[in-house]
PDB file of N, CA and C in Angstrom:
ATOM      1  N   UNK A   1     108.064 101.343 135.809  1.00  0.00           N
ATOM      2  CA  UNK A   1     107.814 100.605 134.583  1.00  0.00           C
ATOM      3  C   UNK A   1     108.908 100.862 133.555  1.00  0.00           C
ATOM      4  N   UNK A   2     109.523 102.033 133.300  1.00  0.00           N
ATOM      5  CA  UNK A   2     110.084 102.408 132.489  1.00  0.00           C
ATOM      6  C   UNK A   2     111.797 101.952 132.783  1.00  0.00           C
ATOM      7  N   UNK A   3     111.772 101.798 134.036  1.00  0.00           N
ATOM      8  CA  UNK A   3     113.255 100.728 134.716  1.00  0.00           C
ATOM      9  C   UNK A   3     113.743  99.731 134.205  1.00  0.00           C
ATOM     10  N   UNK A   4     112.391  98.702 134.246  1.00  0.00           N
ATOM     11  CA  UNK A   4     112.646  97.327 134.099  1.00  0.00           C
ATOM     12  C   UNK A   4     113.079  97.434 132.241  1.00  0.00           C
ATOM     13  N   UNK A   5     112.336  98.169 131.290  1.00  0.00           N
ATOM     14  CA  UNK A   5     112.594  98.460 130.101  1.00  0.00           C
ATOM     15  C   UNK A   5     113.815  98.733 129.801  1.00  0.00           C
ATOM     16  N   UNK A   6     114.175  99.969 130.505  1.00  0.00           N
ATOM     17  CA  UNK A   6     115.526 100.060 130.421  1.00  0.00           C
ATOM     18  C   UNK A   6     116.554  99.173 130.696  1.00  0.00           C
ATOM     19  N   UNK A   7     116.178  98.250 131.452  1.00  0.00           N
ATOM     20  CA  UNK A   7     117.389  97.122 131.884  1.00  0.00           C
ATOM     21  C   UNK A   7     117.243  95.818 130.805  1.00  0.00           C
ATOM     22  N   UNK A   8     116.394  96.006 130.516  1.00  0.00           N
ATOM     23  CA  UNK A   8     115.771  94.666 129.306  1.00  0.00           C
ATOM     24  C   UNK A   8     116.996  95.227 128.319  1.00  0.00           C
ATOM     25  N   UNK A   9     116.364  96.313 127.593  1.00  0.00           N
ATOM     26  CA  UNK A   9     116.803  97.432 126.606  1.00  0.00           C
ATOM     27  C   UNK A   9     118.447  96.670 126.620  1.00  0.00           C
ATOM     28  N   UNK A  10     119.437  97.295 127.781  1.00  0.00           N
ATOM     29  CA  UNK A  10     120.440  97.104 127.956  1.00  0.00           C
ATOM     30  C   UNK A  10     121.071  95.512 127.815  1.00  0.00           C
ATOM     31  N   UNK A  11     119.714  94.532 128.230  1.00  0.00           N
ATOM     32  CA  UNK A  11     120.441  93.307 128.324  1.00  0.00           C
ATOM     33  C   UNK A  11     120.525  92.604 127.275  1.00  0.00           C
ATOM     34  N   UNK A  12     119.617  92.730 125.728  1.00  0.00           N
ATOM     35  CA  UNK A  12     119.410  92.896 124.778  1.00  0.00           C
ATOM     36  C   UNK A  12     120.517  93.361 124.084  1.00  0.00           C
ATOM     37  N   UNK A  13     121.339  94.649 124.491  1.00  0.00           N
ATOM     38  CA  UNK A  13     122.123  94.896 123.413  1.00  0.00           C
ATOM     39  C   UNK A  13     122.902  94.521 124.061  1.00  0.00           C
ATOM     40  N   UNK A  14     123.660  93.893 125.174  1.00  0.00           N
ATOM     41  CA  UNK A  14     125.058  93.276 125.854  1.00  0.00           C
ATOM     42  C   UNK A  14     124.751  91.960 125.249  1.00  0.00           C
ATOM     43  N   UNK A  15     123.841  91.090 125.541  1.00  0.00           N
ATOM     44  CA  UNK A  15     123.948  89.762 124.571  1.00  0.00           C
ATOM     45  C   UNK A  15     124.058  89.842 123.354  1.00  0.00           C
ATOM     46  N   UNK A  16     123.734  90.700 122.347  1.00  0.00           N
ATOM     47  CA  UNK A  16     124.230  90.850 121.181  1.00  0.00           C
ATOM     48  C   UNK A  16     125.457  90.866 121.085  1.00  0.00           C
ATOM     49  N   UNK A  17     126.230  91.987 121.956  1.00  0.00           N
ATOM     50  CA  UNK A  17     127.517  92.308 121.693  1.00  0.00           C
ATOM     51  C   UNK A  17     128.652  91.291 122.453  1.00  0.00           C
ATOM     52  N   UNK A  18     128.152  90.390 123.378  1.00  0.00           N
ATOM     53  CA  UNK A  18     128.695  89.099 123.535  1.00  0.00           C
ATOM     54  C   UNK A  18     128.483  88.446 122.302  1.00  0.00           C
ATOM     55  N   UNK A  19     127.393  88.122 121.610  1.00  0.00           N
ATOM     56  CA  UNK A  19     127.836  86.620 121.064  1.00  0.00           C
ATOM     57  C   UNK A  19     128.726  87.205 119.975  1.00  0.00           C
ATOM     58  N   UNK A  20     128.674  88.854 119.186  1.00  0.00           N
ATOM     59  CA  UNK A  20     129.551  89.322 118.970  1.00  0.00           C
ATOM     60  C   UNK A  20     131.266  88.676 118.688  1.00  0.00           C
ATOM     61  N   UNK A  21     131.403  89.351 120.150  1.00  0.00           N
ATOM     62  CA  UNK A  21     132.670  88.776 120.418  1.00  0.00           C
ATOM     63  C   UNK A  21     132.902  87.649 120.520  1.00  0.00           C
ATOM     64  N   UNK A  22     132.119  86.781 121.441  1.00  0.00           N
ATOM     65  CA  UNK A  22     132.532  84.987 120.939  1.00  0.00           C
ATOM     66  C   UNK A  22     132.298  84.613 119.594  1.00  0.00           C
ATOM     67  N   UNK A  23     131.708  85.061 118.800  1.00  0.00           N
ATOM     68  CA  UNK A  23     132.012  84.489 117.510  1.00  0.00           C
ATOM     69  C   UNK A  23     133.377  84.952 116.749  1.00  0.00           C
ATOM     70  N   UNK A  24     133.505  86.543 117.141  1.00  0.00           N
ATOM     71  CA  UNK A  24     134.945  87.181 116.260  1.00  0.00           C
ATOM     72  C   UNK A  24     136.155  86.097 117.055  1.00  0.00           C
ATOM     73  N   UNK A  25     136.048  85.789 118.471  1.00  0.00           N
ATOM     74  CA  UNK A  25     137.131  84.904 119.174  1.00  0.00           C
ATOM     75  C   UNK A  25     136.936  83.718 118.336  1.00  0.00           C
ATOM     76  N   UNK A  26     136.214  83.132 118.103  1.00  0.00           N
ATOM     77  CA  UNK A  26     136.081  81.372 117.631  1.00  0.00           C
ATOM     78  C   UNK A  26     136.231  81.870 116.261  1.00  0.00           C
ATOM     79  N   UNK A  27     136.447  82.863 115.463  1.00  0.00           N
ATOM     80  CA  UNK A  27     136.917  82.435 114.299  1.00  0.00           C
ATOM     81  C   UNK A  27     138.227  82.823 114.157  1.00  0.00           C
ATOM     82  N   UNK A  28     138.886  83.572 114.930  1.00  0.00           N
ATOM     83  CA  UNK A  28     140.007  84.302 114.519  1.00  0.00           C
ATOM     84  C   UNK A  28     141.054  83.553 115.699  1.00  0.00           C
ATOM     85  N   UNK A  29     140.621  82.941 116.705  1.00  0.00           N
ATOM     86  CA  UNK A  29     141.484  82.721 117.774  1.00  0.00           C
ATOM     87  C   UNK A  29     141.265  81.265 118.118  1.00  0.00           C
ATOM     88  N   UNK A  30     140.638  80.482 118.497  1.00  0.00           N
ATOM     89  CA  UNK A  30     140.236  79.362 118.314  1.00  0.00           C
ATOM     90  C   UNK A  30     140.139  77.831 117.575  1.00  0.00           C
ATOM     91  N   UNK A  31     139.370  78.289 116.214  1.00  0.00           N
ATOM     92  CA  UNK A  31     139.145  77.551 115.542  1.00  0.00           C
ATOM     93  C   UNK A  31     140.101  77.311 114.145  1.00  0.00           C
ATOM     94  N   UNK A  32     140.899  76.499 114.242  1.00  0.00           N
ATOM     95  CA  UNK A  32     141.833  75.801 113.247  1.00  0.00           C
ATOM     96  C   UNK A  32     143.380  76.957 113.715  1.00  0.00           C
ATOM     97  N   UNK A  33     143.486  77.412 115.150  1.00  0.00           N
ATOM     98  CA  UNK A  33     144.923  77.590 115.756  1.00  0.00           C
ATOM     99  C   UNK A  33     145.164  78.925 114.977  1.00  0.00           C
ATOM    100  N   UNK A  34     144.503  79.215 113.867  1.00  0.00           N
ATOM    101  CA  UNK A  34     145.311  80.650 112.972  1.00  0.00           C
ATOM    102  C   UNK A  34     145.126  81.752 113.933  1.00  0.00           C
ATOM    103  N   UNK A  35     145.365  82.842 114.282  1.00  0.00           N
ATOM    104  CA  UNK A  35     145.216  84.114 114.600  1.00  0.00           C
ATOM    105  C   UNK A  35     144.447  85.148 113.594  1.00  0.00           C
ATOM    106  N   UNK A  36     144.843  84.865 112.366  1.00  0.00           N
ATOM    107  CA  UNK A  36     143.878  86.042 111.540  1.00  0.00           C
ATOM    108  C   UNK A  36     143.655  85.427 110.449  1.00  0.00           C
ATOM    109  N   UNK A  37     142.537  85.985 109.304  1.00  0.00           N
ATOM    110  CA  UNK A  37     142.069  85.257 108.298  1.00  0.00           C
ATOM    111  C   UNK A  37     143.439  83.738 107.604  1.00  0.00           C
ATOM    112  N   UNK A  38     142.543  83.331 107.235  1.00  0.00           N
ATOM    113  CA  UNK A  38     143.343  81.942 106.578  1.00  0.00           C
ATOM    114  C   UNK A  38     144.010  82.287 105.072  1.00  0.00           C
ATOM    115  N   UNK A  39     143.816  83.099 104.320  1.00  0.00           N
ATOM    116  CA  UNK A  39     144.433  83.856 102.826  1.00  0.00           C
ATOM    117  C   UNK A  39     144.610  81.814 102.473  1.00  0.00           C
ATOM    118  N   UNK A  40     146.146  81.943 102.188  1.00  0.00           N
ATOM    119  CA  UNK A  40     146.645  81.044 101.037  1.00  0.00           C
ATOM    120  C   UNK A  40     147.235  79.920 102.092  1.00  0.00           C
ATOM    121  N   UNK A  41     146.723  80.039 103.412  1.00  0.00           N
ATOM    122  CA  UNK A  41     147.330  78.901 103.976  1.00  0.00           C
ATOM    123  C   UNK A  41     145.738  78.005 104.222  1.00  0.00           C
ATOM    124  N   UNK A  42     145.179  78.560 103.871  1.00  0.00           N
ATOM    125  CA  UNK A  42     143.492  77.220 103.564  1.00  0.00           C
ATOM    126  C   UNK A  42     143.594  76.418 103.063  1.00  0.00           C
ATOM    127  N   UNK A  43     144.620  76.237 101.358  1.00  0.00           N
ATOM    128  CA  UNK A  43     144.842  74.807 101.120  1.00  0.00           C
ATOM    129  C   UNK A  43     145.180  73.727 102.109  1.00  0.00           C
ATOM    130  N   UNK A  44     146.384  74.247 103.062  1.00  0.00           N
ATOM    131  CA  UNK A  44     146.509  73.352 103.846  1.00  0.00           C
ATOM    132  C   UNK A  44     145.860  72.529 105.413  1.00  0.00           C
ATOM    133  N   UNK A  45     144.705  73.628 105.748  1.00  0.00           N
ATOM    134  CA  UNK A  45     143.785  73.136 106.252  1.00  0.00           C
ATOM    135  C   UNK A  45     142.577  72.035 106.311  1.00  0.00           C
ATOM    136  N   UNK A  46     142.330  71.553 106.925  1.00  0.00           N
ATOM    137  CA  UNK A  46     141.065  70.272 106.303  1.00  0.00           C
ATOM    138  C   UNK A  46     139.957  71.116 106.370  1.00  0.00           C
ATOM    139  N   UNK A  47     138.687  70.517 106.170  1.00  0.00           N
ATOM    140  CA  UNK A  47     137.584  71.217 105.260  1.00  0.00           C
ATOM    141  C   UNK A  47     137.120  71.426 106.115  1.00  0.00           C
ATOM    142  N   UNK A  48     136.939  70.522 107.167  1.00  0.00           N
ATOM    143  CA  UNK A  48     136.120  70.630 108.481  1.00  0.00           C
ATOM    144  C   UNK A  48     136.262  71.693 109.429  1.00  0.00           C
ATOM    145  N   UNK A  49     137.583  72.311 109.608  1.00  0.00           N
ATOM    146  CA  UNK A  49     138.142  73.562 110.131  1.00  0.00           C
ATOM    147  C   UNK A  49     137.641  74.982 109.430  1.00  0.00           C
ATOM    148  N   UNK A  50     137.974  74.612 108.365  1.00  0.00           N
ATOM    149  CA  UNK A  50     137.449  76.083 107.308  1.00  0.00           C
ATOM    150  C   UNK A  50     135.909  75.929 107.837  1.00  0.00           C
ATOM    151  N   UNK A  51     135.004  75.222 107.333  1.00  0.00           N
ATOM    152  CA  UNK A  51     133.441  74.685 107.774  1.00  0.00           C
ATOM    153  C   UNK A  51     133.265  75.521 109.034  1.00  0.00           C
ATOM    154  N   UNK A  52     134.064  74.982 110.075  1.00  0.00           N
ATOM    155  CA  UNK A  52     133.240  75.282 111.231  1.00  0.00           C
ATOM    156  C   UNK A  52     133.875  76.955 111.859  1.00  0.00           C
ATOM    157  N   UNK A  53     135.279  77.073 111.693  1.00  0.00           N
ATOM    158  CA  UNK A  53     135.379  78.773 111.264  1.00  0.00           C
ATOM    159  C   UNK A  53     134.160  79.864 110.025  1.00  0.00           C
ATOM    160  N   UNK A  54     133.600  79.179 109.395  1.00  0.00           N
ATOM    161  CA  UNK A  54     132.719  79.583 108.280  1.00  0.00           C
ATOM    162  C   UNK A  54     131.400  79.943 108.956  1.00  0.00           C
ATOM    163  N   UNK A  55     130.793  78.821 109.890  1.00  0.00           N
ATOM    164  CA  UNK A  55     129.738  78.854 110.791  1.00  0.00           C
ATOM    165  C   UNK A  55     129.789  79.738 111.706  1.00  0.00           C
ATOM    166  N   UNK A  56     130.646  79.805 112.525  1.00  0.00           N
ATOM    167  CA  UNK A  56     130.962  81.209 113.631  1.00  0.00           C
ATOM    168  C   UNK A  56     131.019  82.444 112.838  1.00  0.00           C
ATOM    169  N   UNK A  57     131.856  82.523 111.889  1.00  0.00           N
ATOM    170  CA  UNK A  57     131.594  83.810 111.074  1.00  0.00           C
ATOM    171  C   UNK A  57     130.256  84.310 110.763  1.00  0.00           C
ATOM    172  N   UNK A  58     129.601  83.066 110.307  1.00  0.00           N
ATOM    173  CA  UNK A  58     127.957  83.317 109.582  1.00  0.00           C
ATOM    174  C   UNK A  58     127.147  83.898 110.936  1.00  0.00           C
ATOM    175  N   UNK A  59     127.403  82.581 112.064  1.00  0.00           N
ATOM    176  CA  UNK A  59     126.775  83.492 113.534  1.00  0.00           C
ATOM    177  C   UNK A  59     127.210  85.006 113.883  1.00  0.00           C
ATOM    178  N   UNK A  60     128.268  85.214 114.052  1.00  0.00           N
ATOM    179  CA  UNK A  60     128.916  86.423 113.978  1.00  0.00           C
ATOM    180  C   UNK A  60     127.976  87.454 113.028  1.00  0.00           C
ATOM    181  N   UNK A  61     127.572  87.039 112.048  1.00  0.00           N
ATOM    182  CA  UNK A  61     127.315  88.367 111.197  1.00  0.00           C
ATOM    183  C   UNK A  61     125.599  88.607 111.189  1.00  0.00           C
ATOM    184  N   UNK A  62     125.045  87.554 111.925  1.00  0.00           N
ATOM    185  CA  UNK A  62     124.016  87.397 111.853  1.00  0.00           C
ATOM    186  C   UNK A  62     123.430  88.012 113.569  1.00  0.00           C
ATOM    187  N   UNK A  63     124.412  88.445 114.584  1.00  0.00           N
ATOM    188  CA  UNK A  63     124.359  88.615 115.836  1.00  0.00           C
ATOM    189  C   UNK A  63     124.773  90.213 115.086  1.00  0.00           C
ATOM    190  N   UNK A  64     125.201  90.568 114.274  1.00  0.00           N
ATOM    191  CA  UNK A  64     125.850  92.151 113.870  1.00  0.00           C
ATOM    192  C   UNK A  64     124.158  92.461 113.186  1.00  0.00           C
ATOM    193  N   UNK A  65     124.350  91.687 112.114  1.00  0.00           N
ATOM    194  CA  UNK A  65     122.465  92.013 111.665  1.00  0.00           C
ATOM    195  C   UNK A  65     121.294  92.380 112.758  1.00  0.00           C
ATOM    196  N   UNK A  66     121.432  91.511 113.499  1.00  0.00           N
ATOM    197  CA  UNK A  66     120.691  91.726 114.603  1.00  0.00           C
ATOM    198  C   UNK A  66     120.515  93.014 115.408  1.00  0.00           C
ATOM    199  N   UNK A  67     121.967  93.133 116.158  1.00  0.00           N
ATOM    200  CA  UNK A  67     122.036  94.235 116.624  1.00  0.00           C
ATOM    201  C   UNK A  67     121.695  95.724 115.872  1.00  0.00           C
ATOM    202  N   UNK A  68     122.212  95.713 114.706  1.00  0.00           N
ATOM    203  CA  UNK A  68     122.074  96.649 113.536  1.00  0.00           C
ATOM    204  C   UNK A  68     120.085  96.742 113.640  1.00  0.00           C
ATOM    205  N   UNK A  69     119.375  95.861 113.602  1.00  0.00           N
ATOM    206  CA  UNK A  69     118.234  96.264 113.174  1.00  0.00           C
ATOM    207  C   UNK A  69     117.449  96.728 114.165  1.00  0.00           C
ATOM    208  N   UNK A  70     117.932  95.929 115.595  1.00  0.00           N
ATOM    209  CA  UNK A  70     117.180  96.121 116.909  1.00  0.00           C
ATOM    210  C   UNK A  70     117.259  97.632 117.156  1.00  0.00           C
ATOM    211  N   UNK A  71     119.134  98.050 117.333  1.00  0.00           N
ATOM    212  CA  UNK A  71     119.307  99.395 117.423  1.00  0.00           C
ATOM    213  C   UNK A  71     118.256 100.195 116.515  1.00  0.00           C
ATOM    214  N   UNK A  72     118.081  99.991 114.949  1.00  0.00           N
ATOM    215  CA  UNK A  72     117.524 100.738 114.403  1.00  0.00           C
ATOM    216  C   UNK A  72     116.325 101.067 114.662  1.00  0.00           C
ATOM    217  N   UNK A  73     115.630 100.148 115.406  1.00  0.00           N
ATOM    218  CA  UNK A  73     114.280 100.471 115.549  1.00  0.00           C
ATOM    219  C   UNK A  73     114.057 101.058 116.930  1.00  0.00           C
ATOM    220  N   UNK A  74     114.811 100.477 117.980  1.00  0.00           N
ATOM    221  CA  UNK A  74     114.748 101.164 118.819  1.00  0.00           C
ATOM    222  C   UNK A  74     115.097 102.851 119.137  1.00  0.00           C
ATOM    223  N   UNK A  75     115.961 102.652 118.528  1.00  0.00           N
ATOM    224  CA  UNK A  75     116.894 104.167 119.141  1.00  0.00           C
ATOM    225  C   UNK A  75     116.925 105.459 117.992  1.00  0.00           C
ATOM    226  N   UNK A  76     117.194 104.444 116.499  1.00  0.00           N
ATOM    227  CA  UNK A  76     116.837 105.857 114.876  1.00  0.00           C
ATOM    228  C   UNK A  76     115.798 105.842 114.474  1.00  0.00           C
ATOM    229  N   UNK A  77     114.690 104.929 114.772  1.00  0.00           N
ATOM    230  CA  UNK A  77     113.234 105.373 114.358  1.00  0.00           C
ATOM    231  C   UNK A  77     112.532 106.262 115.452  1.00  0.00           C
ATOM    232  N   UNK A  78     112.987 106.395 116.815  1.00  0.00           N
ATOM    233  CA  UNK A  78     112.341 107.247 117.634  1.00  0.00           C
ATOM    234  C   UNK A  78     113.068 108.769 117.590  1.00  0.00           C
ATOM    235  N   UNK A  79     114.773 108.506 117.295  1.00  0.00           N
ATOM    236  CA  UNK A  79     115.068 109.826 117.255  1.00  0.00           C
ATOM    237  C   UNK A  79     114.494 110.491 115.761  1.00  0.00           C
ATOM    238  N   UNK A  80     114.565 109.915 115.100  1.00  0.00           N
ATOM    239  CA  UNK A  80     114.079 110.606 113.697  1.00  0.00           C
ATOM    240  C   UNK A  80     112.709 111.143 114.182  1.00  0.00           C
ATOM    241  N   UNK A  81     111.568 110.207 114.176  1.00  0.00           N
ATOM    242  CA  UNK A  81     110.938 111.242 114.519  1.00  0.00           C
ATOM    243  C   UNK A  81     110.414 111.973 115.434  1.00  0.00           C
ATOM    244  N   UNK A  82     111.135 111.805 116.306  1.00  0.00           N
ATOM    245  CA  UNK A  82     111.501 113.287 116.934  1.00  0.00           C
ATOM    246  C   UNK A  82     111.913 114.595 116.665  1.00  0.00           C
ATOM    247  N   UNK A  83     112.650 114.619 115.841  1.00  0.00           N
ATOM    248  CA  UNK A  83     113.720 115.381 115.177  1.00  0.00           C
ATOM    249  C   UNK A  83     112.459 115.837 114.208  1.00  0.00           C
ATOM    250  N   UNK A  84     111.354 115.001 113.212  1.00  0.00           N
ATOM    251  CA  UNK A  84     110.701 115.579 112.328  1.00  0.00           C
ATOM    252  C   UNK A  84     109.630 116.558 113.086  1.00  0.00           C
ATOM    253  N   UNK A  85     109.319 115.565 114.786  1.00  0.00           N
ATOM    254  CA  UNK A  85     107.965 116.621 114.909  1.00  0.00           C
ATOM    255  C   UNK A  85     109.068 117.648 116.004  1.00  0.00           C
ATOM    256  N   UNK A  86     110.035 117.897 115.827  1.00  0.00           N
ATOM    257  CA  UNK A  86     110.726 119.078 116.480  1.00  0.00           C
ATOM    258  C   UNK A  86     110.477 120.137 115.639  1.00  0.00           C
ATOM    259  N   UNK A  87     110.813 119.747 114.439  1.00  0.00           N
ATOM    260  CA  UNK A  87     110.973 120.713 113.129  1.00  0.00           C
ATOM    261  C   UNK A  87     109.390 121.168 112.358  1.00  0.00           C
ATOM    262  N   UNK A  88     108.752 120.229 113.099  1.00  0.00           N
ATOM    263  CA  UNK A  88     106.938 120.507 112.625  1.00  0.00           C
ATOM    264  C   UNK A  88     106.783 121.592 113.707  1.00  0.00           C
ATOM    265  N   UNK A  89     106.550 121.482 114.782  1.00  0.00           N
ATOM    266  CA  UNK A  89     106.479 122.079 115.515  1.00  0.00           C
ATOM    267  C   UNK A  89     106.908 123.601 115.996  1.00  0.00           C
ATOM    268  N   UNK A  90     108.199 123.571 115.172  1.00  0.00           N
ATOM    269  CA  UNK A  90     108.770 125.161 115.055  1.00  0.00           C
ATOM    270  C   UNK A  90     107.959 125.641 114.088  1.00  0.00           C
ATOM    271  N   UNK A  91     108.320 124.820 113.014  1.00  0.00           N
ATOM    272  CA  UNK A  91     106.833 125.789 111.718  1.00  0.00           C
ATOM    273  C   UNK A  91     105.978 126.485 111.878  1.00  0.00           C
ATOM    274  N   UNK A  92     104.931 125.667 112.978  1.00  0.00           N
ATOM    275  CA  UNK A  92     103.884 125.910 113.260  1.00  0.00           C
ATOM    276  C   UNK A  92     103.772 126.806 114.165  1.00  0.00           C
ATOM    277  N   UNK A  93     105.198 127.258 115.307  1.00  0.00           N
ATOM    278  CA  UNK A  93     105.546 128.412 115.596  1.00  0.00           C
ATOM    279  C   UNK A  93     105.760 129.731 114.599  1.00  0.00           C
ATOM    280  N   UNK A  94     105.846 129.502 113.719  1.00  0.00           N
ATOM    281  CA  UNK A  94     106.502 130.827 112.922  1.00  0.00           C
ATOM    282  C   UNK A  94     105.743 131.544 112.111  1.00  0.00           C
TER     283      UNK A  94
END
């Protein structure tokens, strides 16, 4: 039982960290030909390029949110308290 969890677990945080990366690729490599942020050459871009580099970014940060909260609950709300009833537990030794 605890297998199949673990492989979920794992497939969960690899699709995160794919769409991850396809979004950092489609904004930085892809979309409107630039290689790295657009600074002062955006005037000369059309709107529709900035737009849809803007959208991958927003996906992008919203696949980072994600991961950020899933991890948190999975992996720092169980070690924490762990860690608290480690430290209860010695007390109650002493």
């Amino acid at each position: 039982m605890k297998n199949w969890r673990r492989i979920l677990h794992w497939l969960i945080i690899l699709n995160f960290l794919a769409e991850i990366i396809y979004g950092m690729y489609m904004v930085f490599f892809v979309v409107g030909g630039s290689r790295w942020p657009l600074m002062a050459t955006e005037v000369d871009i059309p709107i529709d390029v900035i737009l849809r580099r803007r959208l991958y970014a927003i996906e992008a940060w919203v696949a980072i949110a994600g991961l950020s909260i899933y991890l948190g609950i999975t992996e720092m709300i169980p070690w924490k308290f762990k860690k608290s009833n480690d430290c209860l537990s010695n007390q109650e030794n002493d």
